[in-house]
C-alpha atoms as a PDB file:
ATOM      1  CA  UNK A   1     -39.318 -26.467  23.104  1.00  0.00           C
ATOM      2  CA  UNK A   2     -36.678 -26.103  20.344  1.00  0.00           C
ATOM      3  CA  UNK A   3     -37.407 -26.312  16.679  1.00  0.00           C
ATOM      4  CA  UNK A   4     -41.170 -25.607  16.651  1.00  0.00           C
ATOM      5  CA  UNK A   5     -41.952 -25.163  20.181  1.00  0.00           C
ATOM      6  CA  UNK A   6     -40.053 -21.828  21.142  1.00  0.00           C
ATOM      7  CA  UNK A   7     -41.089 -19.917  24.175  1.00  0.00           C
ATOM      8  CA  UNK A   8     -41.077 -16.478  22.448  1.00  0.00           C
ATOM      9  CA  UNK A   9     -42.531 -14.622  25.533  1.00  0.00           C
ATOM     10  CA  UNK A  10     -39.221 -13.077  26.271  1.00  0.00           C
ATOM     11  CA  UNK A  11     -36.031 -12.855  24.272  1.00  0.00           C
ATOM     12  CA  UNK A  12     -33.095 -13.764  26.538  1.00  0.00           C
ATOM     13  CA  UNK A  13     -31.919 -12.305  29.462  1.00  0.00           C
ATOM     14  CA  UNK A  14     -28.474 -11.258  29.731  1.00  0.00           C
ATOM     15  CA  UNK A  15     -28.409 -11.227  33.321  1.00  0.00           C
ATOM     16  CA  UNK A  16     -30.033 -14.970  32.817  1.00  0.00           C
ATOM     17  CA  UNK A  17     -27.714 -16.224  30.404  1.00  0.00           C
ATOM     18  CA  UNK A  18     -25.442 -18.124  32.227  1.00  0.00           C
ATOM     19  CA  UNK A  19     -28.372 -20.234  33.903  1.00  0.00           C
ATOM     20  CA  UNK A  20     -30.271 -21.112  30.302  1.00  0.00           C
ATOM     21  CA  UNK A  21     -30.445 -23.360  27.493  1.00  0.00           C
ATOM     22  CA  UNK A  22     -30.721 -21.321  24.387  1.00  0.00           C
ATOM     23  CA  UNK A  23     -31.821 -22.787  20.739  1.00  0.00           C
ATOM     24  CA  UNK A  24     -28.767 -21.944  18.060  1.00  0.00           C
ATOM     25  CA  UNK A  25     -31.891 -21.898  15.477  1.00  0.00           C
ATOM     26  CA  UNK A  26     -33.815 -18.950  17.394  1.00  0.00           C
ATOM     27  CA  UNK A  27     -31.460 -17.719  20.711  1.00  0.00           C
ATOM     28  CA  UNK A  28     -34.385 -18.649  22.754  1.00  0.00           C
ATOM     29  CA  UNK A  29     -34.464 -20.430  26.110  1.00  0.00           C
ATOM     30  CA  UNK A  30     -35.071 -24.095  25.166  1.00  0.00           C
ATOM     31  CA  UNK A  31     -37.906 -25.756  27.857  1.00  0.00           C
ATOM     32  CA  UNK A  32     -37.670 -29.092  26.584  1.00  0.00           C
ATOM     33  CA  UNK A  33     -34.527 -29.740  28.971  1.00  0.00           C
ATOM     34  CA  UNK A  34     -33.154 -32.966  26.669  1.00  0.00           C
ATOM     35  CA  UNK A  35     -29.279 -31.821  24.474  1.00  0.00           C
ATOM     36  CA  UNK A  36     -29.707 -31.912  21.408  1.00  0.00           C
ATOM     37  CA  UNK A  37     -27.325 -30.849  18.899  1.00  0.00           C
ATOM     38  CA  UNK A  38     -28.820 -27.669  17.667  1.00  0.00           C
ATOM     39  CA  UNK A  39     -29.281 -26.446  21.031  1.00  0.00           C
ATOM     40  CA  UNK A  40     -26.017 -25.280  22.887  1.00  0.00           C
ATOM     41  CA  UNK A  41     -25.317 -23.794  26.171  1.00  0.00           C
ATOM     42  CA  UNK A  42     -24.631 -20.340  27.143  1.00  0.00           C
ATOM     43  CA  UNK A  43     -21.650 -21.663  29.489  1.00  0.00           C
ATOM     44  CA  UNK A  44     -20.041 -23.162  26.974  1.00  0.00           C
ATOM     45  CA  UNK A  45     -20.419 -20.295  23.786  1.00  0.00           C
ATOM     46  CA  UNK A  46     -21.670 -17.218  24.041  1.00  0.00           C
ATOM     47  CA  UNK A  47     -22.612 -15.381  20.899  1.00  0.00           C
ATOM     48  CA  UNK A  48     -23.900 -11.643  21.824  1.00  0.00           C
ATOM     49  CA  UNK A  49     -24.370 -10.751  18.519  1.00  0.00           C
ATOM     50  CA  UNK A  50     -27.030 -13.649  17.780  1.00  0.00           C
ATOM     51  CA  UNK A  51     -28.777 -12.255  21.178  1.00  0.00           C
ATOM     52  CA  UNK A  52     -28.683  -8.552  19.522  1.00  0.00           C
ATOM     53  CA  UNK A  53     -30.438 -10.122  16.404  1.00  0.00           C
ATOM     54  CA  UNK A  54     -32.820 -12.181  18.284  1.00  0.00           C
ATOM     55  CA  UNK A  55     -33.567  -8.810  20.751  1.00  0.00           C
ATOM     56  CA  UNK A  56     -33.932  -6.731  17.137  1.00  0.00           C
ATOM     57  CA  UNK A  57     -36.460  -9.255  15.847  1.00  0.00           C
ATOM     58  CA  UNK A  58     -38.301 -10.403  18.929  1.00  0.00           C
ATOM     59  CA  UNK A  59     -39.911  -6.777  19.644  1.00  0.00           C
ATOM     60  CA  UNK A  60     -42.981  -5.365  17.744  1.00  0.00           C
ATOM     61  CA  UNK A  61     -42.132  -1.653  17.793  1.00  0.00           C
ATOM     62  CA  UNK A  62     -38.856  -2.867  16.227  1.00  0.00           C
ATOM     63  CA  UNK A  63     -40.948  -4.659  13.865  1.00  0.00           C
ATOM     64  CA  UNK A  64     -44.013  -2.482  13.554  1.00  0.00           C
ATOM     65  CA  UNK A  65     -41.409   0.541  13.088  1.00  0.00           C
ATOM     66  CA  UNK A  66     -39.701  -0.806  10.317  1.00  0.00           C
ATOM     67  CA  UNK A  67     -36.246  -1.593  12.494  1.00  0.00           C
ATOM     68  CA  UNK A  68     -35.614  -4.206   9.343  1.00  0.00           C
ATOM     69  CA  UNK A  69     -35.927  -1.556   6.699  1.00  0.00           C
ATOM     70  CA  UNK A  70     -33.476   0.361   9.221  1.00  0.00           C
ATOM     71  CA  UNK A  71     -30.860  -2.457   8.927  1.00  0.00           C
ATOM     72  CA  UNK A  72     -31.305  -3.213   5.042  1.00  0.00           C
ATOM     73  CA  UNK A  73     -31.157   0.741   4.543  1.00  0.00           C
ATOM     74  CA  UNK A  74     -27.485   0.416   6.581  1.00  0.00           C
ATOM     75  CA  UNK A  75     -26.650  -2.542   4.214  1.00  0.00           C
ATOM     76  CA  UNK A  76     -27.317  -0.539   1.290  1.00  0.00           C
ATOM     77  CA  UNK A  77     -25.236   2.620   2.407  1.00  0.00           C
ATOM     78  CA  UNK A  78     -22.447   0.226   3.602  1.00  0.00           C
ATOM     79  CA  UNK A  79     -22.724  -1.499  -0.236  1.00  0.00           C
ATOM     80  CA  UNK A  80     -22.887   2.159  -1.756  1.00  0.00           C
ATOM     81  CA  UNK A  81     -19.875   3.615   0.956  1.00  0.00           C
ATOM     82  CA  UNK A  82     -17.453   0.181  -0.316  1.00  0.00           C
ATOM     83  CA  UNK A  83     -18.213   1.076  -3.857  1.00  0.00           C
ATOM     84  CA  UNK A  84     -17.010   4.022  -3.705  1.00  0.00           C
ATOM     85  CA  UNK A  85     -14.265   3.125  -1.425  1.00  0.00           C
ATOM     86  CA  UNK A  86     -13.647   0.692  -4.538  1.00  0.00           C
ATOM     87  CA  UNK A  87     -13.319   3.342  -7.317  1.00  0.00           C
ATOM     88  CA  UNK A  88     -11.362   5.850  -5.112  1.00  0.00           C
ATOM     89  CA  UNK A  89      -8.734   3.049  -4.828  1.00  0.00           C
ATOM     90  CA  UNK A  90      -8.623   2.444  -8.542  1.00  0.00           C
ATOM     91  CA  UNK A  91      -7.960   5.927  -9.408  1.00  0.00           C
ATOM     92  CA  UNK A  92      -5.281   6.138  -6.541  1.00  0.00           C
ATOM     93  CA  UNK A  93      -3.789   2.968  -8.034  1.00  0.00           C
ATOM     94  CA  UNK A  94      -3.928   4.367 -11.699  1.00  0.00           C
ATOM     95  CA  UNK A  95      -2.560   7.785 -10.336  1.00  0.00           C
ATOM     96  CA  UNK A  96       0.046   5.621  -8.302  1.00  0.00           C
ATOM     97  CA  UNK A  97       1.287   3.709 -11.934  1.00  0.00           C
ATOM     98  CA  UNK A  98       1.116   7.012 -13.701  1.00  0.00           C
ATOM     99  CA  UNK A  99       3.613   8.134 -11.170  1.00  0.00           C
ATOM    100  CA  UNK A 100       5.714   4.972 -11.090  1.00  0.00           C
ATOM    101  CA  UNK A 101       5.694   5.554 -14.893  1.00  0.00           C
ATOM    102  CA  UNK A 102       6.943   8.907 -15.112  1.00  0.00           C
ATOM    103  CA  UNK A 103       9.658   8.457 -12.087  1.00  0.00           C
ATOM    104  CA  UNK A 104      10.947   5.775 -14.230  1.00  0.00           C
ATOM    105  CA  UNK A 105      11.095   7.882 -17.191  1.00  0.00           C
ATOM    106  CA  UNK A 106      13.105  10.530 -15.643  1.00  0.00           C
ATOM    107  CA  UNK A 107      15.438   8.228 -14.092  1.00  0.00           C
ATOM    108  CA  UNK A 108      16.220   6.854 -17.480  1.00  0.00           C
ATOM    109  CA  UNK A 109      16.637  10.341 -18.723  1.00  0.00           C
ATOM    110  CA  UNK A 110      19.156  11.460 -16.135  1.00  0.00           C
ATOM    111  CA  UNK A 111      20.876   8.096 -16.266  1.00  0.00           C
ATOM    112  CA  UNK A 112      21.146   8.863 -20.286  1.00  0.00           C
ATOM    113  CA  UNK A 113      22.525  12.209 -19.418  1.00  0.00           C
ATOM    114  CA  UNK A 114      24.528  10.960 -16.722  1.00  0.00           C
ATOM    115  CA  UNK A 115      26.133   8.197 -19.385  1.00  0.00           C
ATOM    116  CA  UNK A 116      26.711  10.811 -21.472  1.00  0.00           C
ATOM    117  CA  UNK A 117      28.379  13.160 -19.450  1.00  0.00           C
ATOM    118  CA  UNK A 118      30.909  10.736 -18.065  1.00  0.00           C
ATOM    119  CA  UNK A 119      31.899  10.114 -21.794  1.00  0.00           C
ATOM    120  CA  UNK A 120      32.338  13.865 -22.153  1.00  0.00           C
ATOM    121  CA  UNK A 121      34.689  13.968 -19.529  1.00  0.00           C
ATOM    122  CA  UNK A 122      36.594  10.631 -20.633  1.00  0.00           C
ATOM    123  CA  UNK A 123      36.928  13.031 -23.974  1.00  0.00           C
ATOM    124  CA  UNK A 124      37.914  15.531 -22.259  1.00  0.00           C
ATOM    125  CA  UNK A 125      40.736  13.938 -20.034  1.00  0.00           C
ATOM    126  CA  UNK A 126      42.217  11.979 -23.119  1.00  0.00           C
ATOM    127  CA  UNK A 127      42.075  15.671 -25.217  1.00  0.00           C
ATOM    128  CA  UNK A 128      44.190  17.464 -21.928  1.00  0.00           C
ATOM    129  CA  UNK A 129      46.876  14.000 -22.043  1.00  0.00           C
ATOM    130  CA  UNK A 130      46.965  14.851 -25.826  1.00  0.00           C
ATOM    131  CA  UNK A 131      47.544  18.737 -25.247  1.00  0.00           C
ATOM    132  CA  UNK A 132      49.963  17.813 -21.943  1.00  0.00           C
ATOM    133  CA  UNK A 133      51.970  15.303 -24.401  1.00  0.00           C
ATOM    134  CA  UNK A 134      51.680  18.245 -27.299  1.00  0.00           C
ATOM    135  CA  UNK A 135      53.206  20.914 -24.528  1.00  0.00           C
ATOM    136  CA  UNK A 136      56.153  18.658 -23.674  1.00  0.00           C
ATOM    137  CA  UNK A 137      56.982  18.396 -26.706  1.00  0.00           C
ATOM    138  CA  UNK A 138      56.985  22.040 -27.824  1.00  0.00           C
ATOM    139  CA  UNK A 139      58.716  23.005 -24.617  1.00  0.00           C
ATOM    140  CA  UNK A 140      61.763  20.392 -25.418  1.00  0.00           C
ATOM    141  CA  UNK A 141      61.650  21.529 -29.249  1.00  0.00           C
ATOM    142  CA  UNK A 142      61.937  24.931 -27.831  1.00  0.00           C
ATOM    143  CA  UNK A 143      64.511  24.196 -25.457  1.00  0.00           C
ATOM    144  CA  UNK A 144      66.517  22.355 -28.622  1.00  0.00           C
ATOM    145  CA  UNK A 145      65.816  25.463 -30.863  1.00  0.00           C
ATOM    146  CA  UNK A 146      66.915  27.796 -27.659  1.00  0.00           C
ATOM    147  CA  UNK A 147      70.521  26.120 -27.501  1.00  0.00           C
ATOM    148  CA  UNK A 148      70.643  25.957 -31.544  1.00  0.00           C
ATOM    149  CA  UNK A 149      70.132  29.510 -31.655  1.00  0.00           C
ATOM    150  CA  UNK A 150      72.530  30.047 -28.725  1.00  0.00           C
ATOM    151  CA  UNK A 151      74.576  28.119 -30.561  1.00  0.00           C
ATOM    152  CA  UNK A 152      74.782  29.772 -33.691  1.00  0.00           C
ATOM    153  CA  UNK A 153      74.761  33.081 -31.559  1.00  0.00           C
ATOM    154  CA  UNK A 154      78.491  31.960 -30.224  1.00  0.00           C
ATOM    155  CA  UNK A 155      79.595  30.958 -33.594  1.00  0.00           C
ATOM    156  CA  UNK A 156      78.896  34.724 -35.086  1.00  0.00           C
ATOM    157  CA  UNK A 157      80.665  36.093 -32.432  1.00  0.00           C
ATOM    158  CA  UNK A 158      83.647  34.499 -32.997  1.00  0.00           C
ATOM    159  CA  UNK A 159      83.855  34.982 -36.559  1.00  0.00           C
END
Protein backbone atom coordinates (compact mmCIF):
# COMPACT_ATOMS: atom_id res chain seq x y z
CA UNK A 1 0.00 0.00 0.00
CA UNK A 2 1.16 3.63 -0.48
CA UNK A 3 2.11 5.93 2.32
CA UNK A 4 2.85 3.41 5.11
CA UNK A 5 2.19 0.20 3.52
CA UNK A 6 5.03 -0.08 0.78
CA UNK A 7 5.92 -3.42 -0.62
CA UNK A 8 9.73 -2.93 -0.32
CA UNK A 9 10.56 -6.56 -1.41
CA UNK A 10 11.75 -5.37 -4.74
CA UNK A 11 12.53 -1.93 -6.07
CA UNK A 12 10.91 -1.54 -9.51
CA UNK A 13 11.38 -3.30 -12.47
CA UNK A 14 12.23 -1.56 -15.51
CA UNK A 15 11.15 -4.19 -17.71
CA UNK A 16 7.77 -3.98 -15.38
CA UNK A 17 7.29 -0.44 -15.48
CA UNK A 18 4.88 0.08 -17.93
CA UNK A 19 2.41 -2.52 -16.22
CA UNK A 20 2.72 -0.85 -12.42
CA UNK A 21 1.45 1.64 -10.14
CA UNK A 22 4.36 3.29 -8.50
CA UNK A 23 4.11 5.64 -5.16
CA UNK A 24 5.69 9.35 -6.11
CA UNK A 25 6.59 9.28 -2.15
CA UNK A 26 8.83 5.97 -2.42
CA UNK A 27 8.93 4.72 -6.48
CA UNK A 28 7.46 1.57 -5.24
CA UNK A 29 4.73 -0.55 -6.81
CA UNK A 30 1.55 0.61 -5.01
CA UNK A 31 -0.82 -2.79 -4.08
CA UNK A 32 -3.60 -0.93 -2.81
CA UNK A 33 -5.00 -0.56 -6.54
CA UNK A 34 -7.38 2.75 -5.56
CA UNK A 35 -5.67 6.56 -7.49
CA UNK A 36 -4.81 8.58 -5.31
CA UNK A 37 -3.06 11.70 -5.88
CA UNK A 38 0.37 10.93 -4.64
CA UNK A 39 0.50 7.87 -6.55
CA UNK A 40 0.98 8.29 -10.43
CA UNK A 41 1.37 5.95 -13.24
CA UNK A 42 4.34 4.87 -15.07
CA UNK A 43 2.31 5.32 -18.50
CA UNK A 44 1.63 8.55 -17.94
CA UNK A 45 5.35 10.01 -16.34
CA UNK A 46 8.22 8.32 -16.16
CA UNK A 47 10.95 9.63 -13.93
CA UNK A 48 14.24 7.27 -14.26
CA UNK A 49 16.12 9.21 -12.11
CA UNK A 50 13.64 8.75 -9.01
CA UNK A 51 13.94 4.81 -9.97
CA UNK A 52 17.97 5.24 -9.82
CA UNK A 53 17.47 6.80 -6.28
CA UNK A 54 14.97 4.38 -5.12
CA UNK A 55 17.42 1.30 -6.72
CA UNK A 56 20.52 3.27 -4.71
CA UNK A 57 18.57 3.21 -1.46
CA UNK A 58 16.55 0.03 -1.63
CA UNK A 59 19.80 -2.35 -1.56
CA UNK A 60 21.78 -3.21 1.66
CA UNK A 61 25.28 -3.57 0.20
CA UNK A 62 24.56 -0.06 -1.15
CA UNK A 63 23.62 0.78 2.25
CA UNK A 64 25.84 -1.42 4.36
CA UNK A 65 28.81 -0.13 2.00
CA UNK A 66 28.36 3.31 2.60
CA UNK A 67 26.88 4.06 -1.21
CA UNK A 68 25.37 7.40 0.72
CA UNK A 69 28.71 8.54 1.99
CA UNK A 70 29.71 7.78 -1.81
CA UNK A 71 27.08 10.30 -3.08
CA UNK A 72 27.57 13.07 -0.26
CA UNK A 73 31.48 12.62 -0.89
CA UNK A 74 30.49 13.51 -4.89
CA UNK A 75 28.39 16.47 -3.51
CA UNK A 76 31.21 17.75 -1.67
CA UNK A 77 33.84 17.51 -4.60
CA UNK A 78 31.15 18.94 -6.98
CA UNK A 79 30.70 22.00 -4.12
CA UNK A 80 34.65 22.18 -3.84
CA UNK A 81 35.15 21.74 -8.10
CA UNK A 82 32.24 25.00 -8.50
CA UNK A 83 34.20 26.94 -5.99
CA UNK A 84 36.93 26.91 -7.62
CA UNK A 85 35.33 27.16 -10.92
CA UNK A 86 33.97 30.42 -9.04
CA UNK A 87 37.34 32.07 -8.19
CA UNK A 88 39.01 31.09 -11.54
CA UNK A 89 36.22 33.19 -13.16
CA UNK A 90 36.79 36.15 -10.91
CA UNK A 91 40.36 36.41 -11.63
CA UNK A 92 39.63 35.93 -15.46
CA UNK A 93 37.06 38.70 -15.07
CA UNK A 94 39.52 41.01 -13.06
CA UNK A 95 42.33 40.07 -15.65
CA UNK A 96 39.60 40.71 -18.43
CA UNK A 97 38.89 44.63 -16.83
CA UNK A 98 42.58 45.06 -16.33
CA UNK A 99 42.82 44.51 -20.01
CA UNK A 100 39.76 46.51 -21.03
CA UNK A 101 41.49 49.17 -18.86
CA UNK A 102 44.72 49.35 -20.40
CA UNK A 103 43.31 48.93 -24.21
CA UNK A 104 41.41 51.95 -23.38
CA UNK A 105 44.33 53.75 -22.16
CA UNK A 106 46.33 53.26 -25.19
CA UNK A 107 43.63 54.12 -27.45
CA UNK A 108 43.36 57.44 -25.75
CA UNK A 109 47.05 57.82 -26.05
CA UNK A 110 47.27 57.23 -29.78
CA UNK A 111 44.09 59.19 -30.34
CA UNK A 112 46.06 62.16 -28.31
CA UNK A 113 48.95 61.62 -30.59
CA UNK A 114 46.89 61.18 -33.49
CA UNK A 115 45.06 64.80 -32.58
CA UNK A 116 48.19 66.11 -32.32
CA UNK A 117 49.77 65.12 -35.31
CA UNK A 118 46.99 66.25 -37.59
CA UNK A 119 47.54 69.78 -36.01
CA UNK A 120 51.21 69.46 -36.91
CA UNK A 121 50.46 68.98 -40.32
CA UNK A 122 47.60 71.77 -40.45
CA UNK A 123 50.91 73.90 -39.21
CA UNK A 124 52.74 72.68 -41.51
CA UNK A 125 50.49 73.18 -44.70
CA UNK A 126 49.56 76.85 -43.60
CA UNK A 127 53.72 77.46 -43.00
CA UNK A 128 54.37 75.95 -46.98
CA UNK A 129 51.07 78.53 -48.27
CA UNK A 130 53.05 81.19 -46.26
CA UNK A 131 56.56 80.23 -47.86
CA UNK A 132 54.62 79.52 -51.52
CA UNK A 133 52.96 83.19 -51.09
CA UNK A 134 56.66 84.47 -49.74
CA UNK A 135 58.31 82.77 -53.13
CA UNK A 136 55.86 84.52 -55.46
CA UNK A 137 56.53 87.35 -54.24
CA UNK A 138 60.34 87.34 -54.33
CA UNK A 139 60.24 85.83 -57.78
CA UNK A 140 57.95 88.95 -59.13
CA UNK A 141 60.22 91.46 -56.99
CA UNK A 142 63.01 89.80 -58.76
CA UNK A 143 61.54 89.84 -62.02
CA UNK A 144 60.74 93.88 -61.31
CA UNK A 145 64.40 94.38 -60.07
CA UNK A 146 65.60 92.16 -63.32
CA UNK A 147 63.90 94.71 -65.86
CA UNK A 148 65.00 97.81 -63.51
CA UNK A 149 68.42 96.75 -63.78
CA UNK A 150 67.98 95.98 -67.50
CA UNK A 151 66.69 99.07 -67.59
CA UNK A 152 69.22 101.14 -66.23
CA UNK A 153 71.71 98.78 -68.17
CA UNK A 154 70.17 100.41 -71.63
CA UNK A 155 70.25 103.83 -70.26
CA UNK A 156 74.30 103.63 -69.61
CA UNK A 157 74.75 102.46 -72.85
CA UNK A 158 73.36 105.13 -74.49
CA UNK A 159 74.92 107.79 -72.63
Amino acid sequence: MCRGGWVRSEPLNVRRRAHARVCAIGGWPCTSGVAKPWCWSADAQLRPHLDLLALTFSGKRALSAGGFDQVIKMCDNMVAMLKQEQLDDAHKQEYCAAQFNTADDKKKALERTVADESTAIENAKEGLDTLIHEIAALEAGIKALDKTVAGATEQRKAE
